[in-house]
C-alpha atoms as a PDB file:
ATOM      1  CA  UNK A   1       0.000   0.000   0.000  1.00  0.00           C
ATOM      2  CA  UNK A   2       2.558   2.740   0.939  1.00  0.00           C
ATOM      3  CA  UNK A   3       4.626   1.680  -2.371  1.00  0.00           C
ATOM      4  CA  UNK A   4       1.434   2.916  -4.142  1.00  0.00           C
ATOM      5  CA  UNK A   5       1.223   5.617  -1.609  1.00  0.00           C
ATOM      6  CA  UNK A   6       4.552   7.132  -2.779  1.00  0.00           C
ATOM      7  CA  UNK A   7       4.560   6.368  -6.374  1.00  0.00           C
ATOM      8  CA  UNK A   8       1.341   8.212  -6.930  1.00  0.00           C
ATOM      9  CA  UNK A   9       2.547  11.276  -4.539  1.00  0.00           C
ATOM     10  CA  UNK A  10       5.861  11.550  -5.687  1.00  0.00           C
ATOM     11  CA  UNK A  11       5.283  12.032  -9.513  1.00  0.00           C
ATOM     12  CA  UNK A  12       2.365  13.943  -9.300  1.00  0.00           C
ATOM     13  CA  UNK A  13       4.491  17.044  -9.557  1.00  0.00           C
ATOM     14  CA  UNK A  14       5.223  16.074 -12.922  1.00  0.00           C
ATOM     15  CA  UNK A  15       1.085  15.402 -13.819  1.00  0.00           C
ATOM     16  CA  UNK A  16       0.071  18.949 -14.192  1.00  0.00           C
ATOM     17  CA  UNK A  17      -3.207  18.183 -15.205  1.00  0.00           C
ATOM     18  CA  UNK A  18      -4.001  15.810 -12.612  1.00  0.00           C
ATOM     19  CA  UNK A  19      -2.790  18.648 -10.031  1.00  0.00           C
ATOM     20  CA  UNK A  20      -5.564  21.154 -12.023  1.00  0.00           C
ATOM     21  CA  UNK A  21      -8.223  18.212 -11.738  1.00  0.00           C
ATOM     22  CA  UNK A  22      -8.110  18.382  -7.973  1.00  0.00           C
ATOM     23  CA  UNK A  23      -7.386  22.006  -7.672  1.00  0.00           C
ATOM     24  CA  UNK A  24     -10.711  22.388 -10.040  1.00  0.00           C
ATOM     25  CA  UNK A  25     -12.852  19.811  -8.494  1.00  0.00           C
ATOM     26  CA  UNK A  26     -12.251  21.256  -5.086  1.00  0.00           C
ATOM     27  CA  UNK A  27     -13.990  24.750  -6.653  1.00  0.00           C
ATOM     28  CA  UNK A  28     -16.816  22.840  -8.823  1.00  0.00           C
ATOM     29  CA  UNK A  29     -17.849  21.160  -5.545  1.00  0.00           C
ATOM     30  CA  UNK A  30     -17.374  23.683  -2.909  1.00  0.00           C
ATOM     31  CA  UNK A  31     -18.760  26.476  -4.945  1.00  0.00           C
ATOM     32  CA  UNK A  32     -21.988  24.116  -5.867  1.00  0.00           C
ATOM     33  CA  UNK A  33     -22.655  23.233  -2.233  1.00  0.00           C
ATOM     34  CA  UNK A  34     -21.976  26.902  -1.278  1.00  0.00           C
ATOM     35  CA  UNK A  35     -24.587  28.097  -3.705  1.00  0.00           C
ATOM     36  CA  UNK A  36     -27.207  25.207  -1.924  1.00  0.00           C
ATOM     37  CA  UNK A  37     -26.201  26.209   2.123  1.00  0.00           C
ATOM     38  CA  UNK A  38     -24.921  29.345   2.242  1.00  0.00           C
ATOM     39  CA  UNK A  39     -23.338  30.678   5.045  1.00  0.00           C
ATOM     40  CA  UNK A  40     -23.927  34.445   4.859  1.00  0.00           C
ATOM     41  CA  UNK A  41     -25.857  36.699   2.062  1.00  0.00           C
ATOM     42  CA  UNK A  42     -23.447  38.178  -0.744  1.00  0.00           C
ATOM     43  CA  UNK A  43     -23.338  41.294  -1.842  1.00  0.00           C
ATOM     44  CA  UNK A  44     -21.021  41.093  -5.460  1.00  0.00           C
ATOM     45  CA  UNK A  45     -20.402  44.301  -7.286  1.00  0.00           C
ATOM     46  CA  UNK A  46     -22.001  42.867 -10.595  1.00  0.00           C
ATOM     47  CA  UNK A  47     -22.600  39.034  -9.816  1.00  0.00           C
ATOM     48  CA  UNK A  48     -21.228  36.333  -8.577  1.00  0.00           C
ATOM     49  CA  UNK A  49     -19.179  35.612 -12.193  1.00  0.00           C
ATOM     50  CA  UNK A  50     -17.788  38.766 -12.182  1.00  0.00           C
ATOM     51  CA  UNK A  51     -16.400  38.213  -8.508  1.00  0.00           C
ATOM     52  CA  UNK A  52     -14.982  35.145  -9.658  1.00  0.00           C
ATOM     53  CA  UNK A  53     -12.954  36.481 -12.133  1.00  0.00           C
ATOM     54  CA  UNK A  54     -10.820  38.739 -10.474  1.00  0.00           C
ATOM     55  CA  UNK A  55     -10.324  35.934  -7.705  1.00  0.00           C
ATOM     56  CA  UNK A  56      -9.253  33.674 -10.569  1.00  0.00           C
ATOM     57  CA  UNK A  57      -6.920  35.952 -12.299  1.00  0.00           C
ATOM     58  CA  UNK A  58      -4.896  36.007  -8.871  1.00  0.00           C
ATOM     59  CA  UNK A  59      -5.376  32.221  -8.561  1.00  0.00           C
ATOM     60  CA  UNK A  60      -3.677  31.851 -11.910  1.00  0.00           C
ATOM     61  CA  UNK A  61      -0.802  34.188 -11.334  1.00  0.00           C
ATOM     62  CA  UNK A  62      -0.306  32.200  -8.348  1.00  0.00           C
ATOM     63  CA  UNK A  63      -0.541  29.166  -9.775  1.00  0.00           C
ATOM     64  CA  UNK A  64       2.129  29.991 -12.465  1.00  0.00           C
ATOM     65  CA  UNK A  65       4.651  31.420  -9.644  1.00  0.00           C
ATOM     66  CA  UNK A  66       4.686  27.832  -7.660  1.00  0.00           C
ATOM     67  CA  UNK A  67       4.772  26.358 -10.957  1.00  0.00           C
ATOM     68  CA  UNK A  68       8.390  27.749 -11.543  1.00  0.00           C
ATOM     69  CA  UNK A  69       8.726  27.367  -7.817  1.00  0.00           C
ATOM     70  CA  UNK A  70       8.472  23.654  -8.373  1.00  0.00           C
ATOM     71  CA  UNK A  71      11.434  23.205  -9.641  1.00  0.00           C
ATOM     72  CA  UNK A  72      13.586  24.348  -7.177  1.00  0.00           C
ATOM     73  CA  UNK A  73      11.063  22.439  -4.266  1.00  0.00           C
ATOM     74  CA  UNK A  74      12.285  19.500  -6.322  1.00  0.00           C
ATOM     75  CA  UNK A  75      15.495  20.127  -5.692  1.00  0.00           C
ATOM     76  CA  UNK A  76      15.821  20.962  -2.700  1.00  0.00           C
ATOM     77  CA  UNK A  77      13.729  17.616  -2.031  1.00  0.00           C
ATOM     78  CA  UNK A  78      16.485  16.089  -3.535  1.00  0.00           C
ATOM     79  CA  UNK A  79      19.270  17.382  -1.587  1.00  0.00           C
ATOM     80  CA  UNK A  80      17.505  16.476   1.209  1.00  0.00           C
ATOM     81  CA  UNK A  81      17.334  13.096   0.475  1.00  0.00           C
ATOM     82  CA  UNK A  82      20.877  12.532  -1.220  1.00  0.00           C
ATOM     83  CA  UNK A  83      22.473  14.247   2.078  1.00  0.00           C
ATOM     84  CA  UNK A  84      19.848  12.272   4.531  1.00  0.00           C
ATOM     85  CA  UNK A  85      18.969  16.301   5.584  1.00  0.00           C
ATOM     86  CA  UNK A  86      16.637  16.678   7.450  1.00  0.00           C
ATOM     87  CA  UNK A  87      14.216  15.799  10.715  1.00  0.00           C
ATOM     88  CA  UNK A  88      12.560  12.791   8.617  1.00  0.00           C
ATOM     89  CA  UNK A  89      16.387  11.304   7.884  1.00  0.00           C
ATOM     90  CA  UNK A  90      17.765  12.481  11.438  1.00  0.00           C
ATOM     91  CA  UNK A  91      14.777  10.234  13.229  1.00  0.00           C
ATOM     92  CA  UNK A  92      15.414   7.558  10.340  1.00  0.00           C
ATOM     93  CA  UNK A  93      11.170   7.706   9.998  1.00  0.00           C
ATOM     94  CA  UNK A  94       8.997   5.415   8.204  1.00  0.00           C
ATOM     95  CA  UNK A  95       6.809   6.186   5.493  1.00  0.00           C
ATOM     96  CA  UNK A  96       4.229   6.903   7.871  1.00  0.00           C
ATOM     97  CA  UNK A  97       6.067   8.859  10.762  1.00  0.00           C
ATOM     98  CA  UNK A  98       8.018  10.936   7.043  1.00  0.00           C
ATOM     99  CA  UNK A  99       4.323  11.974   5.954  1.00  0.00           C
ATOM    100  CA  UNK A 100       3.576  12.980   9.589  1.00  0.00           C
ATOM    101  CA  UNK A 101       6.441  15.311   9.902  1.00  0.00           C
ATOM    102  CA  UNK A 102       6.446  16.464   6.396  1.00  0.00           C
ATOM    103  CA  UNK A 103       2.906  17.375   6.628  1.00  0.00           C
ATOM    104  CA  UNK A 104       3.010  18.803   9.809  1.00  0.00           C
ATOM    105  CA  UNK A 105       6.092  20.725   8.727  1.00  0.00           C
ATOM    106  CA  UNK A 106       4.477  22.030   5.983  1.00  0.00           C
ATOM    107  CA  UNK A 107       1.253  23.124   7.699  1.00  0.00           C
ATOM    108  CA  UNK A 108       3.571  24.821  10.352  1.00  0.00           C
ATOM    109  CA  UNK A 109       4.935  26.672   7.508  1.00  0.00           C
ATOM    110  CA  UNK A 110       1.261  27.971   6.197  1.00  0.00           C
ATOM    111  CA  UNK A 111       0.856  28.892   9.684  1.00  0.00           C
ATOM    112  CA  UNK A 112       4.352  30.929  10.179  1.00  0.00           C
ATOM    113  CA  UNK A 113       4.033  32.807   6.583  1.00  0.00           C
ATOM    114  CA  UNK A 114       0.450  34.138   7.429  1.00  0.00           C
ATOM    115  CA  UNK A 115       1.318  35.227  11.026  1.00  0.00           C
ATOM    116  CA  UNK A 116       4.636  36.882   9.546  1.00  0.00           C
ATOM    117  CA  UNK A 117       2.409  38.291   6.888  1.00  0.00           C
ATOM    118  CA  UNK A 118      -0.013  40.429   9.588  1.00  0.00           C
ATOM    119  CA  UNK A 119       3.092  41.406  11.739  1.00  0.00           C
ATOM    120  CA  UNK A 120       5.158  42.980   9.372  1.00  0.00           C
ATOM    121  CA  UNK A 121       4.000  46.320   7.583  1.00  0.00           C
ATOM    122  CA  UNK A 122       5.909  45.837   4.749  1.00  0.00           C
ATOM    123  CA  UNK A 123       4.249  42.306   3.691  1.00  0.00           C
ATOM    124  CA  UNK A 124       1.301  43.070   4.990  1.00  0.00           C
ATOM    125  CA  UNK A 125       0.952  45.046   1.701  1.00  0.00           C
ATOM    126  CA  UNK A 126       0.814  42.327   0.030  1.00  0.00           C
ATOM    127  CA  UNK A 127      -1.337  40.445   1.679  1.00  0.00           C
ATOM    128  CA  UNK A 128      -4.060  42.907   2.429  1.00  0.00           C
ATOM    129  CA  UNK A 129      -5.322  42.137  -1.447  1.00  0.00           C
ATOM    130  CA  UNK A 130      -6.528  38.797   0.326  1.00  0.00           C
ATOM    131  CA  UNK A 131      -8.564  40.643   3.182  1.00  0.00           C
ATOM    132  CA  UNK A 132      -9.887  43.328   0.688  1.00  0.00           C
ATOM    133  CA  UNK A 133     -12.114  40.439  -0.218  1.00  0.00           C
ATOM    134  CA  UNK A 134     -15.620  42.002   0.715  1.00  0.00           C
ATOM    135  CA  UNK A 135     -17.231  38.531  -0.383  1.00  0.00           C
ATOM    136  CA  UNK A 136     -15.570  36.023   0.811  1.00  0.00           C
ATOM    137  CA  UNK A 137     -16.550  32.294  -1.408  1.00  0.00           C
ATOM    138  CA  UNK A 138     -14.865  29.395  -2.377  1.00  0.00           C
ATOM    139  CA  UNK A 139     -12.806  31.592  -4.912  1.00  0.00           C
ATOM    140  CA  UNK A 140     -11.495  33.804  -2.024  1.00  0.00           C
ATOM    141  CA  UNK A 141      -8.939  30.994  -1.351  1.00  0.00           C
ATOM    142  CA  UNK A 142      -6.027  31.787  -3.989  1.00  0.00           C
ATOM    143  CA  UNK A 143      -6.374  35.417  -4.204  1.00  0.00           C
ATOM    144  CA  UNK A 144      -3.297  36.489  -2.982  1.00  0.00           C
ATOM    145  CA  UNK A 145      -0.759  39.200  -4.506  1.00  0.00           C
ATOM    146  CA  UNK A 146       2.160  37.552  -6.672  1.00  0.00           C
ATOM    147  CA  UNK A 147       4.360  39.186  -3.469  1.00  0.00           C
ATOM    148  CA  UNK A 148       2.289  36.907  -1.058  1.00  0.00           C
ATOM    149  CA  UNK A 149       2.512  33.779  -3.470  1.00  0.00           C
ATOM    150  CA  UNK A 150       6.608  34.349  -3.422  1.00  0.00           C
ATOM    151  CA  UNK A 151       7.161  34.429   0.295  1.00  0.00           C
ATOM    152  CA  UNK A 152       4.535  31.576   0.829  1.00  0.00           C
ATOM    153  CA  UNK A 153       7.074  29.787  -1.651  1.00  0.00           C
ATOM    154  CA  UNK A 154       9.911  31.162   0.420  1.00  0.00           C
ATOM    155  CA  UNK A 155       8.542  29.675   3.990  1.00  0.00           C
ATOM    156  CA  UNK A 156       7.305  26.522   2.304  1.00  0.00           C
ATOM    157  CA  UNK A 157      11.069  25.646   1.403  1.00  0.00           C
ATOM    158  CA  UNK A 158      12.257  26.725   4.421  1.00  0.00           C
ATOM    159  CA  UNK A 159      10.364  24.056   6.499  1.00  0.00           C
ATOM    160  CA  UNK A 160      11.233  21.185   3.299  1.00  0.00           C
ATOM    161  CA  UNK A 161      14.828  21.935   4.131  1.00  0.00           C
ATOM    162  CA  UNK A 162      14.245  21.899   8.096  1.00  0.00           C
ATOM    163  CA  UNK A 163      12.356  19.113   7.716  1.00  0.00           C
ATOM    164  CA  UNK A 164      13.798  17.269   5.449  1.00  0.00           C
ATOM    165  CA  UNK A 165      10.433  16.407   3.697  1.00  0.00           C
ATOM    166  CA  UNK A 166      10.652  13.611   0.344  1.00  0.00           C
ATOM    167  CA  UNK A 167       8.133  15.102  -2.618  1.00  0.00           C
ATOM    168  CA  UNK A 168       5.764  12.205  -2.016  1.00  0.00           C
ATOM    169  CA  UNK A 169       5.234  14.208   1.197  1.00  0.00           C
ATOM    170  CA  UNK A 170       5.343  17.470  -0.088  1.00  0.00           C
ATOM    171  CA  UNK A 171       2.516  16.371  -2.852  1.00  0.00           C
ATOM    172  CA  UNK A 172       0.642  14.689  -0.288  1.00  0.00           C
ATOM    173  CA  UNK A 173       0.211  18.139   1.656  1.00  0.00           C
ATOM    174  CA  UNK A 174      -0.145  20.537  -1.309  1.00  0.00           C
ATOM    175  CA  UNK A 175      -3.160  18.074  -2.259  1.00  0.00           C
ATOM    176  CA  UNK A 176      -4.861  18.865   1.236  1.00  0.00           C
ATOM    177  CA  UNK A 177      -4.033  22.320   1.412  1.00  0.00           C
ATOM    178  CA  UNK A 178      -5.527  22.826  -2.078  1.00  0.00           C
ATOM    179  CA  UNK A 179      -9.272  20.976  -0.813  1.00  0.00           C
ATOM    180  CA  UNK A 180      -8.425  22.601   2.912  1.00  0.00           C
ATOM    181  CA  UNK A 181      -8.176  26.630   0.951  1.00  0.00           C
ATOM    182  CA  UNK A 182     -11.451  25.517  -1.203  1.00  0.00           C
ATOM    183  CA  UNK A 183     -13.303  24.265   2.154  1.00  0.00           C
ATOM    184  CA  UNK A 184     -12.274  26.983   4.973  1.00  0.00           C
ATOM    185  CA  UNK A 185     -13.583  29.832   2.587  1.00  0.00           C
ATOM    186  CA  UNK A 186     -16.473  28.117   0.274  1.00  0.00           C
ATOM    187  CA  UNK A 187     -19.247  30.266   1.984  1.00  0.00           C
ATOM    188  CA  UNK A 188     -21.668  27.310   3.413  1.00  0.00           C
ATOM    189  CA  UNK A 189     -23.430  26.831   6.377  1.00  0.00           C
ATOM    190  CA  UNK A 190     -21.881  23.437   8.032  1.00  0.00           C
ATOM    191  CA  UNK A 191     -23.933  22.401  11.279  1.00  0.00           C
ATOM    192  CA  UNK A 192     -22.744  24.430  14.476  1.00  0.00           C
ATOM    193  CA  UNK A 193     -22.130  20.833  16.062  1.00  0.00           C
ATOM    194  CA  UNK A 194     -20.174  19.813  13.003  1.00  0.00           C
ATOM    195  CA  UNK A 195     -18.003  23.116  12.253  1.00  0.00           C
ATOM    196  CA  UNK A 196     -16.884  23.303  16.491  1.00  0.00           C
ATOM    197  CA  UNK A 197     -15.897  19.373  16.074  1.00  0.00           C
ATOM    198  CA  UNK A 198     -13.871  19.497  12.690  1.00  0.00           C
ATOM    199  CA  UNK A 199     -12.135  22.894  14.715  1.00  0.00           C
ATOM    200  CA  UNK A 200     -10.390  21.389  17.192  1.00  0.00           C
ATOM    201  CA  UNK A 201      -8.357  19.662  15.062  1.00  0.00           C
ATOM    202  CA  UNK A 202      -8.742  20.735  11.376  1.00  0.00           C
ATOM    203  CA  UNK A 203      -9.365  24.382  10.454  1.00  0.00           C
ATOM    204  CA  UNK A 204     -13.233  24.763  10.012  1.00  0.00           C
ATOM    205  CA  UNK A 205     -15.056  27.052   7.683  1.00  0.00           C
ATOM    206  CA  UNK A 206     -16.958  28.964  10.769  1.00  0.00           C
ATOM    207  CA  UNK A 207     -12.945  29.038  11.882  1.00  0.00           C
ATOM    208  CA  UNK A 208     -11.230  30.632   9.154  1.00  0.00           C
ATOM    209  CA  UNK A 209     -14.061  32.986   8.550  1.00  0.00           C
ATOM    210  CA  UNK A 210     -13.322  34.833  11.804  1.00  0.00           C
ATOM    211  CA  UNK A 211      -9.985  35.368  10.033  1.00  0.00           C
ATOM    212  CA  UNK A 212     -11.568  37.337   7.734  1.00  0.00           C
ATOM    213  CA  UNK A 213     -13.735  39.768  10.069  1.00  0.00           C
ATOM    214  CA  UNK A 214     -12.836  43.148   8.901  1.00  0.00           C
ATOM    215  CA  UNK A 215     -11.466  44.624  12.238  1.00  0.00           C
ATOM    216  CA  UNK A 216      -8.521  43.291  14.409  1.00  0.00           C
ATOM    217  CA  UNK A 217      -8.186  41.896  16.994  1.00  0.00           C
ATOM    218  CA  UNK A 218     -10.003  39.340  14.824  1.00  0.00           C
ATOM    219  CA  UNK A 219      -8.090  39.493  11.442  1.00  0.00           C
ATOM    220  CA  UNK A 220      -4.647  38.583  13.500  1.00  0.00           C
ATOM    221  CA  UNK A 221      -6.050  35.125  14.672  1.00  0.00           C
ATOM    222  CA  UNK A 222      -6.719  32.070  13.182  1.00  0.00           C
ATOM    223  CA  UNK A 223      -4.148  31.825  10.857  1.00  0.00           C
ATOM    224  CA  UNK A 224      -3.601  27.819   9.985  1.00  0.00           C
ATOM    225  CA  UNK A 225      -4.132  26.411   6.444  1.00  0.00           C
ATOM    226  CA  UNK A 226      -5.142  22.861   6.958  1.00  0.00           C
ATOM    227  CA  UNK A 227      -4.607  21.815  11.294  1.00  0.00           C
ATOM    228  CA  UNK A 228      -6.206  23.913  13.757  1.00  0.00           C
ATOM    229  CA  UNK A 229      -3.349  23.080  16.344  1.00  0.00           C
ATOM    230  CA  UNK A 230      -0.704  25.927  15.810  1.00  0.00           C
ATOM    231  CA  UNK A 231      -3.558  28.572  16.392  1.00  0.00           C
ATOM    232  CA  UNK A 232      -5.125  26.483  19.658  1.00  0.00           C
ATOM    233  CA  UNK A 233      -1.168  25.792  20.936  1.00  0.00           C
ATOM    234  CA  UNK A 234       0.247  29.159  19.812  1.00  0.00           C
ATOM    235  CA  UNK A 235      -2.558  31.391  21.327  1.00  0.00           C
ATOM    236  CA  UNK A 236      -3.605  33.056  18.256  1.00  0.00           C
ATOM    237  CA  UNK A 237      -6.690  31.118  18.473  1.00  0.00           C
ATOM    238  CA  UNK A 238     -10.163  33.316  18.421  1.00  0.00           C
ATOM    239  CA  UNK A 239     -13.840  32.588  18.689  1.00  0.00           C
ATOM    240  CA  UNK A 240     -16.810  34.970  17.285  1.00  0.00           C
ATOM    241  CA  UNK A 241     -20.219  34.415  16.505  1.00  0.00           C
ATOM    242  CA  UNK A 242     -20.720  33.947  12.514  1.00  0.00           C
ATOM    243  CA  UNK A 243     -23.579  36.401  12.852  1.00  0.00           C
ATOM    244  CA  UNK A 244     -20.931  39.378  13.499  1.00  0.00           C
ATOM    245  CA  UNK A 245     -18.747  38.633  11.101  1.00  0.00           C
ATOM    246  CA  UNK A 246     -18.503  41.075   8.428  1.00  0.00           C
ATOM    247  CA  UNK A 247     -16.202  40.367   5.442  1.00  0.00           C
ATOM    248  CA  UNK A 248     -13.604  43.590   4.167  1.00  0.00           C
ATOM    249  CA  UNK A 249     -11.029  46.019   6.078  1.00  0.00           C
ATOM    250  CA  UNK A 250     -11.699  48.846   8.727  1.00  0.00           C
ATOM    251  CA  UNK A 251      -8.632  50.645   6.571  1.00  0.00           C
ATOM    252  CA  UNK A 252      -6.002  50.259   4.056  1.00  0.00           C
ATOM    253  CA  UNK A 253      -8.088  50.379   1.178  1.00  0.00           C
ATOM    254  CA  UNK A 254     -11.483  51.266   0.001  1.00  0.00           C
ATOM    255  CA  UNK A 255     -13.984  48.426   0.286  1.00  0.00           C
ATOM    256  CA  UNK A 256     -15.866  49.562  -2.587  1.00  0.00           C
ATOM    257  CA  UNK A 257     -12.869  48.809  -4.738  1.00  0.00           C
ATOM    258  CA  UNK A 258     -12.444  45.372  -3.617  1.00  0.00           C
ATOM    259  CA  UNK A 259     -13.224  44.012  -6.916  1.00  0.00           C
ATOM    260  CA  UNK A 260     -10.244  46.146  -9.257  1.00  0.00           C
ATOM    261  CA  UNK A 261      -8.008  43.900 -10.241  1.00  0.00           C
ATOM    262  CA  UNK A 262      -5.458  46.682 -11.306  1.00  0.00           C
ATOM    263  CA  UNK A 263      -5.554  48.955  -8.354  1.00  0.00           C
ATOM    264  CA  UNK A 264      -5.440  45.465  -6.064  1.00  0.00           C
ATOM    265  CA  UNK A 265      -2.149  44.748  -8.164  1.00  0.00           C
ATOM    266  CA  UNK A 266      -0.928  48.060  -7.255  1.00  0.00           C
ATOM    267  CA  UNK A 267      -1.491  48.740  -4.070  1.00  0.00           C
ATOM    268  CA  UNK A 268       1.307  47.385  -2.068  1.00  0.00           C
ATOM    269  CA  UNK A 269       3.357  50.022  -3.653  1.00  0.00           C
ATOM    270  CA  UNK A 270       1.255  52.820  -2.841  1.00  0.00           C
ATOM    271  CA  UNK A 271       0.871  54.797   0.389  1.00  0.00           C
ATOM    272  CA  UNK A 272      -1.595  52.740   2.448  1.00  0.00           C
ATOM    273  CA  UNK A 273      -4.819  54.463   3.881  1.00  0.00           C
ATOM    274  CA  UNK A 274      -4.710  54.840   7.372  1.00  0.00           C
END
């Protein structure tokens, strides 16, 4: 079984349209169940369509930077493995015990990026254009800034090379994070019982929405990508009724512009409003 495991995992890098299946899928579905149990009402610009599209032209952007990111994830894989780098190769792990602490790893680095992200002023720039997001959906997920999309990158290596993480690992986890992204922000309404349960150990929808409220304290919380654990262990974990939550920014940039795509792509070089 874990022969299959790994085969599958570790050339899927190299099945690009097998990678866009899932990545797709996870939006058909999501985005279909949204529109039968929605969480909140939406209020798009235009429609619903329209909203879309400027989500997706950031999720393709994206997409092609961690593309050409891939290679050098590869790599550094590689190194990993030829030099026995690495916590997996240091505790001489299984398959089982590698995918644990490669997927942890990599979860810990989602978790590290974003909270680095809302602490420094300077990247925070760049990932406002996520939070600007005055209707948050299913296609909310990948809209981030190329900036944000680089460091992500940046962090993600970091923990491969700490961690020492093989690319059946690495595949495994960018396969959950993809459905994980589609799940915490597709805007349906999951049973209260449900949502609280999945949140104590994955991050819930009901969860990561609170991420989203439009005034801190609640925007610097909640930051994990697929494990609620950093946030609950870390104390950056929050709680607020989905009732209160109201999608945008108290400042930084006009809500009514949240769906321009070319002042979005400009803004983190522009003088930020206050």
């Amino acid at each position: 079984m874990w022969e299959r495991i790994i085969q599958h995992f570790e050339t899927l890098e190299q099945r690009p349209f097998e990678r866009m299946a899932i990545l797709a899928g996870g939006l058909l579905i999501f985005w279909i169940i949204e529109g039968a149990i929605p969480l909140l009402p939406m209020h798009y610009k235009k429609n619903k369509a329209q909203h879309a599209a400027v989500n997706l032209g950031f999720t393709v952007i994206h997409l092609i930077i961690h593309t050409a990111l891939a290679v050098l994830i590869v790599l550094l894989a590689d190194w990993c493995a030829g030099e026995s780098f690495g916590l997996v190769y240091w505790l001489k792990a299984n398959v089982l015990l590698t995918i644990i602490i490669g997927v942890l790893a990599l979860d810990f680095s989602s978790w590290l990026v974003h909270l680095v992200m809302h602490k420094s002023k300077l990247l925070w720039r760049f990932h406002l254009v996520h939070h600007t997001d005055n209707n948050v959906d299913v296609t909310t997920g990948l809209r981030h800034h190329p900036g944000d999309s680089i460091l992500r990158g940046i962090f993600f290596m970091l923990l491969i090379f700490i961690s020492g993480a093989p690319m059946y690992a690495v595949m495994i986890y960018q396969t959950l994070l993809v459905l994980a992204t589609a799940f915490t922000h597709a805007n349906m309404k999951l049973p209260k019982w449900l949502d609280v349960s999945l949140s104590y150990i994955l991050v819930s929808p009901n969860m990561h929405k609170v991420h989203h409220h439009w005034k801190q304290p609640y925007t610097d919380s909640n930051y994990g990508a697929v494990f609620s654990i950093w946030d609950r262990l870390l104390g950056t974990f929050k709680k607020l009724d989905v009732k209160e939550i109201h999608y945008g920014l108290d400042r930084y940039y006009p809500n009514e512009k949240d769906e321009d795509f070319v002042a979005l792509m400009k803004k983190p070089f522009q003088k930020l409003d206050l």
